[in-house]
C-alpha atoms as a PDB file:
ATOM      1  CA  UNK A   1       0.000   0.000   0.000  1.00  0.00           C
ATOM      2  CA  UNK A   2       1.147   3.569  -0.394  1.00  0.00           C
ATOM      3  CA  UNK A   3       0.627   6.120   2.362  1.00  0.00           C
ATOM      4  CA  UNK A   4       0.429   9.744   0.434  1.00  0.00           C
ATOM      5  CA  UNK A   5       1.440  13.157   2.175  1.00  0.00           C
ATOM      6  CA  UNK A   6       2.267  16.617   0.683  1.00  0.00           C
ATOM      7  CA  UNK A   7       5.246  18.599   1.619  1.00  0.00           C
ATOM      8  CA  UNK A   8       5.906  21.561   0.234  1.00  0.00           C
ATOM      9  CA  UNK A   9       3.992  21.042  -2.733  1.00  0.00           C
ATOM     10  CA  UNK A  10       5.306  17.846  -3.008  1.00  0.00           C
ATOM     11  CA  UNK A  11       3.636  14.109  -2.946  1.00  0.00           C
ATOM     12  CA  UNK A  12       5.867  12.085  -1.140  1.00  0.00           C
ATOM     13  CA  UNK A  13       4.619   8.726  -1.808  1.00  0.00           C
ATOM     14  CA  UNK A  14       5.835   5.994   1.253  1.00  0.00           C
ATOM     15  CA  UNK A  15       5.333   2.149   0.784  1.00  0.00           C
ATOM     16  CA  UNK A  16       3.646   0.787   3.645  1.00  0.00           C
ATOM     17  CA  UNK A  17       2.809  -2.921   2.845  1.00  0.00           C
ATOM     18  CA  UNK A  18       4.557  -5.451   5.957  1.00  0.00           C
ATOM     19  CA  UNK A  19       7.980  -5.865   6.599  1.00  0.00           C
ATOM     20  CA  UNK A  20       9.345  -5.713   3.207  1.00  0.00           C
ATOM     21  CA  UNK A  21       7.166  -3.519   1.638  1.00  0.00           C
ATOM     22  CA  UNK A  22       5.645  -5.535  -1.105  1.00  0.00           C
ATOM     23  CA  UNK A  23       3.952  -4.490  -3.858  1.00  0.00           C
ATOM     24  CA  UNK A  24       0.234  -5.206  -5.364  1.00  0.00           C
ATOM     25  CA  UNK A  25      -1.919  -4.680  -7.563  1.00  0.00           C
ATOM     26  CA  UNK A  26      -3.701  -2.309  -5.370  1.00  0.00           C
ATOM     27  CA  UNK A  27      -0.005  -0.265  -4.238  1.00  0.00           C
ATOM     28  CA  UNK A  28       0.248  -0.061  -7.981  1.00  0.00           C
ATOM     29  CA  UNK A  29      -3.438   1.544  -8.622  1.00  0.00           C
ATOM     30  CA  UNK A  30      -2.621   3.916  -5.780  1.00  0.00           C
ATOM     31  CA  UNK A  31       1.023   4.966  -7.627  1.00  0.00           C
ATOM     32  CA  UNK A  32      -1.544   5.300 -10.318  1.00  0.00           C
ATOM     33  CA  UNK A  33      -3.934   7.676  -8.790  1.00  0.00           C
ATOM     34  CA  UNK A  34      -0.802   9.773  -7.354  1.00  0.00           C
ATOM     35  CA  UNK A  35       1.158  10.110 -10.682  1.00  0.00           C
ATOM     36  CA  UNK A  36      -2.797  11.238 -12.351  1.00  0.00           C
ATOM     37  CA  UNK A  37      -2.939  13.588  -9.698  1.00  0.00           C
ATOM     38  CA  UNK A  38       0.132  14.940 -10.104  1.00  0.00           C
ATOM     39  CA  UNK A  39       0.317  15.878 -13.873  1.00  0.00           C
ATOM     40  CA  UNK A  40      -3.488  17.307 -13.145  1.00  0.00           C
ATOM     41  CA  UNK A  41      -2.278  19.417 -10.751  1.00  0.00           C
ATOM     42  CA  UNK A  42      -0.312  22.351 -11.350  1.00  0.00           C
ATOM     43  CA  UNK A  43       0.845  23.542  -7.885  1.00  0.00           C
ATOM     44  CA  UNK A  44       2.200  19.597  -7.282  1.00  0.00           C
ATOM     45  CA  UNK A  45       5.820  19.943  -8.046  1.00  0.00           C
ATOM     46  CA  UNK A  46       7.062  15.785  -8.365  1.00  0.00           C
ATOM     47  CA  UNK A  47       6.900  12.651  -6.637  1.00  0.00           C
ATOM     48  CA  UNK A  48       9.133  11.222  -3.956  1.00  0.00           C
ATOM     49  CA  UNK A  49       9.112   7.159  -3.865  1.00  0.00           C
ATOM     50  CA  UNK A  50      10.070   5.938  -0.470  1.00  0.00           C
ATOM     51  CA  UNK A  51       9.459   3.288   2.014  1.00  0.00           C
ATOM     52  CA  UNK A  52       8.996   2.812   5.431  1.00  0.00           C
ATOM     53  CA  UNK A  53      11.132   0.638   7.821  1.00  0.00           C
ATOM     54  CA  UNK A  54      14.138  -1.237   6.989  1.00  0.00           C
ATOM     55  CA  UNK A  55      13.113  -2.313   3.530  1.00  0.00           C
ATOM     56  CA  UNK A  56      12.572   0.121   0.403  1.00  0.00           C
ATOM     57  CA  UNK A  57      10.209  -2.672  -1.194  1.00  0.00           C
ATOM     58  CA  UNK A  58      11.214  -6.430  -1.525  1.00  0.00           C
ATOM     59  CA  UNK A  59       8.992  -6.278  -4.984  1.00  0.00           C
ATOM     60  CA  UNK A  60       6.260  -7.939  -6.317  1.00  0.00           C
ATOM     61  CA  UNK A  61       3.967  -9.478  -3.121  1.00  0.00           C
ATOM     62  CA  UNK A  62       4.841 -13.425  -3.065  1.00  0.00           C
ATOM     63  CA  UNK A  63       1.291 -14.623  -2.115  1.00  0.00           C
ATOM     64  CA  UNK A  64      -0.049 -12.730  -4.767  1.00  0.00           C
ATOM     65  CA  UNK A  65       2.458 -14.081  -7.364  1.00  0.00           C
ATOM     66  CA  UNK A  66       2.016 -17.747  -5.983  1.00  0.00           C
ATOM     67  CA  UNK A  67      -1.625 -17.561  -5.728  1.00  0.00           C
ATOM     68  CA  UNK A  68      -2.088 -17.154  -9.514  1.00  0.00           C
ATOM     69  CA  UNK A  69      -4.826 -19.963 -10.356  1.00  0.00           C
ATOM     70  CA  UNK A  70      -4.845 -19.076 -14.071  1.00  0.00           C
ATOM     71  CA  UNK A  71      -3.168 -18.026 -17.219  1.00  0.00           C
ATOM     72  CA  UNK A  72      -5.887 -15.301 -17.311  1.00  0.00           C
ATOM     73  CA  UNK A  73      -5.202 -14.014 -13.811  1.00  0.00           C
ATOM     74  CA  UNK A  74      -1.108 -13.909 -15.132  1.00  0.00           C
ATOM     75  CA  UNK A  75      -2.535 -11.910 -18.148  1.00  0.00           C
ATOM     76  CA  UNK A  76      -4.987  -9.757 -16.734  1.00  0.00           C
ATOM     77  CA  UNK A  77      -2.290  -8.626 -13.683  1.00  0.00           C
ATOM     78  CA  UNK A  78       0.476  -7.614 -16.310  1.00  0.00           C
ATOM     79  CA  UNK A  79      -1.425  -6.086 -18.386  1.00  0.00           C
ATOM     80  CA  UNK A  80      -2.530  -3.664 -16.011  1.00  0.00           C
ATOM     81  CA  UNK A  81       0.875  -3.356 -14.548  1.00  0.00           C
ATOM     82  CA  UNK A  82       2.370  -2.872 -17.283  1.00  0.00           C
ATOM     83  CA  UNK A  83       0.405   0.206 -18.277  1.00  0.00           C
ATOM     84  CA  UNK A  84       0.967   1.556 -14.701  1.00  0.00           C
ATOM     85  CA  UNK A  85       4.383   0.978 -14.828  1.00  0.00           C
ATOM     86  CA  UNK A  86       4.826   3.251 -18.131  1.00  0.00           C
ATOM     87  CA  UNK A  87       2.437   6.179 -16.792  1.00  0.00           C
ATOM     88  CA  UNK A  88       5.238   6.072 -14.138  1.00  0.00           C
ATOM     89  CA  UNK A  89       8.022   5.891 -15.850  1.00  0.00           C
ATOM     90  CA  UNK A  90       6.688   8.903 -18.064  1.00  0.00           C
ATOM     91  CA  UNK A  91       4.785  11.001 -15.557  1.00  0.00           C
ATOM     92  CA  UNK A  92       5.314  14.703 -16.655  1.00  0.00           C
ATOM     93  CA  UNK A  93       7.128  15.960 -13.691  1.00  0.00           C
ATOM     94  CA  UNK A  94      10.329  15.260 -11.601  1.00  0.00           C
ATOM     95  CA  UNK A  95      10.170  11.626  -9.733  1.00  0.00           C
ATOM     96  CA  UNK A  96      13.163  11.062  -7.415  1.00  0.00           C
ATOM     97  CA  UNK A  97      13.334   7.935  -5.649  1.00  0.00           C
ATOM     98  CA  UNK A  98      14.632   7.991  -2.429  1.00  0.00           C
ATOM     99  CA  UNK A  99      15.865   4.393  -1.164  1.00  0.00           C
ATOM    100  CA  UNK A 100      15.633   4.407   2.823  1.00  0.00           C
ATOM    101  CA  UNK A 101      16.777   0.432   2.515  1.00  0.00           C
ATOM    102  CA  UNK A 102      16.964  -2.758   1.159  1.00  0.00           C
ATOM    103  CA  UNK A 103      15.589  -2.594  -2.892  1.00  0.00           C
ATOM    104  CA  UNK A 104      14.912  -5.649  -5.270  1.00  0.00           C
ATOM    105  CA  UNK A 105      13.075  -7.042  -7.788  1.00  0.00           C
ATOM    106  CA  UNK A 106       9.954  -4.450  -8.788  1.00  0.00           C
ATOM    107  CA  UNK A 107      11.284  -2.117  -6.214  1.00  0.00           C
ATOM    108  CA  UNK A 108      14.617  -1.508  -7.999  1.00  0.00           C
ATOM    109  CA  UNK A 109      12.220  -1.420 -10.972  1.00  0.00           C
ATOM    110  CA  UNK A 110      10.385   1.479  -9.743  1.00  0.00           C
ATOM    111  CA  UNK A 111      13.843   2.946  -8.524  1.00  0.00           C
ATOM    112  CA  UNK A 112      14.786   2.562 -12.320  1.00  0.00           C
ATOM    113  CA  UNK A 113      11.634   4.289 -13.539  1.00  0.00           C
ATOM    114  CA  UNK A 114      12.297   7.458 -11.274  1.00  0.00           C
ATOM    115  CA  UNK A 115      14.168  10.136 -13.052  1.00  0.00           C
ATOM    116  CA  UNK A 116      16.463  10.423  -9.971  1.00  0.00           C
ATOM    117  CA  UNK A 117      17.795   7.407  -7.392  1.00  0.00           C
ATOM    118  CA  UNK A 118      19.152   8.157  -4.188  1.00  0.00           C
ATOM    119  CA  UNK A 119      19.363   5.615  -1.506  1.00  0.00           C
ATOM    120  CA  UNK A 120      20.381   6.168   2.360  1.00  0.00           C
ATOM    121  CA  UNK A 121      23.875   5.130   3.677  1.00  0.00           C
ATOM    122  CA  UNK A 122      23.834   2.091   5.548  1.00  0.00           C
ATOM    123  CA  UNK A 123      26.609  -0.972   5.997  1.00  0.00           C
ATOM    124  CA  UNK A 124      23.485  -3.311   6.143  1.00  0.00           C
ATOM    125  CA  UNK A 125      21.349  -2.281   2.877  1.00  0.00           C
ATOM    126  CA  UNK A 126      21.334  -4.221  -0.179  1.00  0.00           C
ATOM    127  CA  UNK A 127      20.047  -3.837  -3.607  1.00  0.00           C
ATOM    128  CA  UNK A 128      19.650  -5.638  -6.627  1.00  0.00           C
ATOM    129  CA  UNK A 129      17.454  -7.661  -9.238  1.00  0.00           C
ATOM    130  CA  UNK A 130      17.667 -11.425  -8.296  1.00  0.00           C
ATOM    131  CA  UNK A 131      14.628 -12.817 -10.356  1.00  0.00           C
ATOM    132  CA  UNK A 132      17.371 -15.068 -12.564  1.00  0.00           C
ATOM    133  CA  UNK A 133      18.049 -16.946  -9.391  1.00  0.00           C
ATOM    134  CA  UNK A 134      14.259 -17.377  -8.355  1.00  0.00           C
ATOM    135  CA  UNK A 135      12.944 -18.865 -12.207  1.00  0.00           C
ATOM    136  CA  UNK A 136      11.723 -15.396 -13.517  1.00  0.00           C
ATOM    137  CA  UNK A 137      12.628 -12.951 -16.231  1.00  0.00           C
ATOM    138  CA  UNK A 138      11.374  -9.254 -16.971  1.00  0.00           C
ATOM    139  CA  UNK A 139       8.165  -8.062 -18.538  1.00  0.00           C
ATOM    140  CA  UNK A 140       8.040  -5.548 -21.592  1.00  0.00           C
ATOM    141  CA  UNK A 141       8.147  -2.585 -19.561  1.00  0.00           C
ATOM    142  CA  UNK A 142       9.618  -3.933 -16.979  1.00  0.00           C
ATOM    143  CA  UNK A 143      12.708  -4.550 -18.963  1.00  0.00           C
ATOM    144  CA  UNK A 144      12.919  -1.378 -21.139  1.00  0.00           C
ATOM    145  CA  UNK A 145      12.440   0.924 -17.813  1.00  0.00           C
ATOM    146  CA  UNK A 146      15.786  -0.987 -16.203  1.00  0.00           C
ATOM    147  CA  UNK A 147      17.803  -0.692 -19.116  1.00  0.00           C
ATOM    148  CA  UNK A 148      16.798   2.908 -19.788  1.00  0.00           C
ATOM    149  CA  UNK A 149      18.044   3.816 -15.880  1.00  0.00           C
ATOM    150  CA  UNK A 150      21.204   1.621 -16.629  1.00  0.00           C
ATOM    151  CA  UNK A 151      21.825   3.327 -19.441  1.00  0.00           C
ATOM    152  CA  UNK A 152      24.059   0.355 -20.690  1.00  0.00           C
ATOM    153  CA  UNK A 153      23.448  -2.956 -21.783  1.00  0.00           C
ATOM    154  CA  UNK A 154      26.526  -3.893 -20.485  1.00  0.00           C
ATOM    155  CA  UNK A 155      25.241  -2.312 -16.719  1.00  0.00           C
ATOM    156  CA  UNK A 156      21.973  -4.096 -17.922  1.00  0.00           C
ATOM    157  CA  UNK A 157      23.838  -7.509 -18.385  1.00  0.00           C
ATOM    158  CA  UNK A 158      26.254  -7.246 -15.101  1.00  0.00           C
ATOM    159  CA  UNK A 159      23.016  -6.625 -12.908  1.00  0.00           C
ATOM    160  CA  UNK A 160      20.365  -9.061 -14.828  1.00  0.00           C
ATOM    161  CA  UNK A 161      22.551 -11.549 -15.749  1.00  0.00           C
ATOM    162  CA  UNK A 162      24.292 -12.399 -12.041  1.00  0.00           C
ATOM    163  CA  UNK A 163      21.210 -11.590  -9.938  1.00  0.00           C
ATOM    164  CA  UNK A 164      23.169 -10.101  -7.139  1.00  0.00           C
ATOM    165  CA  UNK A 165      22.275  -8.150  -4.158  1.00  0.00           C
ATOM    166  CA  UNK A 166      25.229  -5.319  -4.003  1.00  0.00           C
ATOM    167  CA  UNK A 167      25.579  -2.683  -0.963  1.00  0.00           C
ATOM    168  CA  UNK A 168      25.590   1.386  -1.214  1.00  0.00           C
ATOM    169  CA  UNK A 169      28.916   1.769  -2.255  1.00  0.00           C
ATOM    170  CA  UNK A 170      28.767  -0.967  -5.222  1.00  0.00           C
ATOM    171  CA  UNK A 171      25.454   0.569  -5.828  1.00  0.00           C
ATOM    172  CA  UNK A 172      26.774   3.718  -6.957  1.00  0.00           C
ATOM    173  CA  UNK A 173      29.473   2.595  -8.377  1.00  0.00           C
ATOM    174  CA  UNK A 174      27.365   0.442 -11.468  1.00  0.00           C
ATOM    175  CA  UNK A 175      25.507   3.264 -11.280  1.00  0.00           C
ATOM    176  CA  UNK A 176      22.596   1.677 -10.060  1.00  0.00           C
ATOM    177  CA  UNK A 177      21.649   4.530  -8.014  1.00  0.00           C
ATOM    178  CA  UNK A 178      22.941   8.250  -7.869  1.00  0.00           C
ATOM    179  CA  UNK A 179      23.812   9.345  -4.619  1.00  0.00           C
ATOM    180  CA  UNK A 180      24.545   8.154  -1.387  1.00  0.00           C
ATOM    181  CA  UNK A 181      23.224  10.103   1.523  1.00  0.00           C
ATOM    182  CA  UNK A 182      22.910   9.643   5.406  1.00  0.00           C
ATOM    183  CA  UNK A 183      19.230   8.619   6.523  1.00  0.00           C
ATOM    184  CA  UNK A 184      18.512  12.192   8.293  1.00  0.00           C
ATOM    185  CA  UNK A 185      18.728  13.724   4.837  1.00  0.00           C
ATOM    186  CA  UNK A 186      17.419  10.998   2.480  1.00  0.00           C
ATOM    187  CA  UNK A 187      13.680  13.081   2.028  1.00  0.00           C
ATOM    188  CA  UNK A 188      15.089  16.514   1.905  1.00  0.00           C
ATOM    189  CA  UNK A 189      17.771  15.636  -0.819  1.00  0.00           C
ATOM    190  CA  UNK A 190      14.811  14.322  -2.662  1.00  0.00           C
ATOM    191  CA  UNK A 191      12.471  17.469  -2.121  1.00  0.00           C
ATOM    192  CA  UNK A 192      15.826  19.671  -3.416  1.00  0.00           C
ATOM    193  CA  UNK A 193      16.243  17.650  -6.454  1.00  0.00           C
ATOM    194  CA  UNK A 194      12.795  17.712  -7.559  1.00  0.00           C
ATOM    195  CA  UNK A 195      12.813  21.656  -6.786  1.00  0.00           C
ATOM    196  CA  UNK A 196      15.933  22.298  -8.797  1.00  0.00           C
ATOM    197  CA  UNK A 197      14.529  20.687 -12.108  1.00  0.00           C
ATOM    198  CA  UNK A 198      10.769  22.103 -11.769  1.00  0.00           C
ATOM    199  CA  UNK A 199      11.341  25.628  -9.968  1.00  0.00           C
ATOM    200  CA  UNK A 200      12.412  27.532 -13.024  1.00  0.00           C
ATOM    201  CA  UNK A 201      10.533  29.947 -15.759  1.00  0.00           C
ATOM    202  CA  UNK A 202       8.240  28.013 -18.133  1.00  0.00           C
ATOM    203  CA  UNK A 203       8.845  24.766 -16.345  1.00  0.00           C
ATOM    204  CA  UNK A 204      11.022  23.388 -19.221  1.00  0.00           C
ATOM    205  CA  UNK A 205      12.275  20.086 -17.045  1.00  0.00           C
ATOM    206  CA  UNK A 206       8.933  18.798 -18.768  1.00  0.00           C
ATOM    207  CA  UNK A 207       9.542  19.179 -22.569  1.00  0.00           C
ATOM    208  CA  UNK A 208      13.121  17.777 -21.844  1.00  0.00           C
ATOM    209  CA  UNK A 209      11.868  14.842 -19.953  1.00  0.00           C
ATOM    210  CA  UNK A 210       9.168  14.022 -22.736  1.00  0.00           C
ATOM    211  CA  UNK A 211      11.829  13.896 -25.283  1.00  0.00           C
ATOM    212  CA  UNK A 212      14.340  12.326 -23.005  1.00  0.00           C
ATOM    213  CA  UNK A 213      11.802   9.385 -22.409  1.00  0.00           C
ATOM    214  CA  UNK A 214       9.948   9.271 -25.520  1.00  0.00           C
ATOM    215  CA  UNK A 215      11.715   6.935 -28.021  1.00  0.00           C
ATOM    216  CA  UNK A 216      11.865   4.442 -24.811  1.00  0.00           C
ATOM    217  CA  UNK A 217       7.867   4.852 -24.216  1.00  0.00           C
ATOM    218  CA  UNK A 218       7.136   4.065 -27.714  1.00  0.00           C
ATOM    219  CA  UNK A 219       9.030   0.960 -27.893  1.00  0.00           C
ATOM    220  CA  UNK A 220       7.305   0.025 -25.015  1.00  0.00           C
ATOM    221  CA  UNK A 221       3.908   0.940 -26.016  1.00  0.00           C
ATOM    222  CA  UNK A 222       4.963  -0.757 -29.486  1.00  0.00           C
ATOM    223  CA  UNK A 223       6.124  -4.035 -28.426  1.00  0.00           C
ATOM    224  CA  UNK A 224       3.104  -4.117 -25.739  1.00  0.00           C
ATOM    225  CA  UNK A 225       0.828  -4.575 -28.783  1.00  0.00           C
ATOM    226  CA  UNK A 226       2.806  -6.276 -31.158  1.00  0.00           C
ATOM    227  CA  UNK A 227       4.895  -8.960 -29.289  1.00  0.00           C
ATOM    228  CA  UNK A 228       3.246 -12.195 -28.213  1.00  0.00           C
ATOM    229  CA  UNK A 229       4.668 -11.552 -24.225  1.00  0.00           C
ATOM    230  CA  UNK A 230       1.458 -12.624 -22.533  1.00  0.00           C
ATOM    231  CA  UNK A 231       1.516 -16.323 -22.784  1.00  0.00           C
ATOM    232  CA  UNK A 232       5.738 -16.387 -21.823  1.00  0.00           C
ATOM    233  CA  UNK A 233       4.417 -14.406 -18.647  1.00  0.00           C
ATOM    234  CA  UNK A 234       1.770 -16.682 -17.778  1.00  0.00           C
ATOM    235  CA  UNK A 235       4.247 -19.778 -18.325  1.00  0.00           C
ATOM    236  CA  UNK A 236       6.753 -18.510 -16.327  1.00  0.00           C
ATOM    237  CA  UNK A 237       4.158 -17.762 -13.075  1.00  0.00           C
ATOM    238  CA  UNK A 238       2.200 -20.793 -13.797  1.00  0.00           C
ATOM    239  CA  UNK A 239       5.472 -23.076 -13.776  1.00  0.00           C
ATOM    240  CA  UNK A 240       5.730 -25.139 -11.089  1.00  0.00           C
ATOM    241  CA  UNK A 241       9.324 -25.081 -10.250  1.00  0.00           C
ATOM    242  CA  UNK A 242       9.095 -21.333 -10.116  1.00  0.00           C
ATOM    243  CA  UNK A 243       5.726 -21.102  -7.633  1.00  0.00           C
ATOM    244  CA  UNK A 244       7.726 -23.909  -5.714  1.00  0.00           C
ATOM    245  CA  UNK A 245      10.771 -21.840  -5.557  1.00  0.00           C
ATOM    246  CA  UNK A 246       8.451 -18.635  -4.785  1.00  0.00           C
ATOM    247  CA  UNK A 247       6.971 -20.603  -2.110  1.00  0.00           C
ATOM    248  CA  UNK A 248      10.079 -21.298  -0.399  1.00  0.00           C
ATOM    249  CA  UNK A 249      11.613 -17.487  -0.366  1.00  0.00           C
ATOM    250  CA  UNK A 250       8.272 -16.672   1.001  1.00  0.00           C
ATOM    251  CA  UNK A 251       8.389 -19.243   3.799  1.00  0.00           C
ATOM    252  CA  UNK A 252      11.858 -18.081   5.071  1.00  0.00           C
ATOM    253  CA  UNK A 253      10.882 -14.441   4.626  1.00  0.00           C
ATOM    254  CA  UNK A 254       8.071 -15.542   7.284  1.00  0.00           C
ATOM    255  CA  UNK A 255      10.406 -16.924   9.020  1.00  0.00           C
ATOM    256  CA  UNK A 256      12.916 -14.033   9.370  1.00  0.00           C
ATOM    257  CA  UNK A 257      10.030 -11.976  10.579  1.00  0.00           C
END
């Protein structure tokens, strides 16, 4: 779930789902609703993403993802995520996420659909996309959004291919995130970002974002309609070895709680 407050003029948008912050289809719908609200909006300046507690978001919600009963119910979920996910990804104004700790999966996805990644200083935090270990791959979106914030299909390769979980330091060093800042100062940075890009005459930051983003969006919205990714999806969530293996992460994350 997302938990929505305005400071000064700006939605900051906190994940609030458990201990790790999962995410549903209903967190999703909410991101929705915010980003809608936002373009409408003139006064709203941008977004900040963060979490609350020790985890930015774990990604997708497990029980959701293992309680699939159908191909249809694969279908119909992606479908709408997908479209969320690009309205996101391309939402007129500034959207900085700010990581307060640990990020994987469809949380680093999100991180990679923000304009602007910053992620609090902490020995203990990880971050990373591990779905290559668990059985899964990336969705249309999913996958153009991660590249486009890796800038590098190299990057892309290093952080897809070996599915690890890297600290801050390694973070910013593949550039999977931007800056490194302590936790007192994780929102503020955020807030000053956003008001850099949007606080000047004529607003501009949104013309250059639309043409920074566009050629990306298209593809997206191109291969959404013309490439036959709904049946691999449902395959891949309706296989058994993977809902075994997504049952087992989700019985030691009880377990850790």
């Amino acid at each position: 779930m997302l938990k929505k407050e305005i400071q000064d003029n700006i939605v900051i948008a906190t994940l609030t789902d458990g201990a790790s912050n999962a995410v549903t289809i209903e967190t999703l719908r909410q991101l929705k609703a915010i980003v809608d609200e936002v373009n409408e909006t003139d006064d709203l300046k941008g977004i900040v993403l963060t979490g609350e507690g020790r985890f930015f978001s774990s990604g997708f919600s497990l029980p959701m993802f293992v309680g699939f009963e159908s191909d249809d119910e694969v279908i119909s979920f992606f479908e709408e995520e997908e479209r969320i996910l690009l309205d996101y990804f391309t939402c007129a104004k500034p959207v900085v996420c700010a990581m307060n700790g640990h990020s994987a999966a469809m949380g680093l996805i999100l991180a990679m659909a923000s304009d602007y990644r910053i992620v609090k200083n902490h020995p203990k935090i990880k971050l990373g996309m591990s779905e290559i270990k668990i059985g899964l791959g990336l969705s249309i979106a999913q996958a153009a959004v991660v590249r486009f914030g890796l800038d590098s299909d190299k990057r892309y390769r290093d952080v897809m291919y070996f599915g690890d979980m890297v600290g801050v330091d390694k973070a910013l060093e593949m550039e999977l995130v931007d800056e490194v800042v302590e936790g007192d100062q994780l929102i503020a940075r955020a807030k000053e970002v956003i008001c850099t890009w949007i606080d000047t005459p004529n607003r501009p930051f949104i013309q250059i974002k639309q043409g920074l983003k566009f050629a990306t969006a298209e593809t997206i919205r191109n291969d959404l309609e013309t490439r036959p990714w709904q049946d691999l999806m449902a395959k891949t969530l309706m296989n058994k070895d993977v809902k075994a293996t997504l049952s087992f992460v989700q019985a030691a994350m009880e377990q850790k709680k």
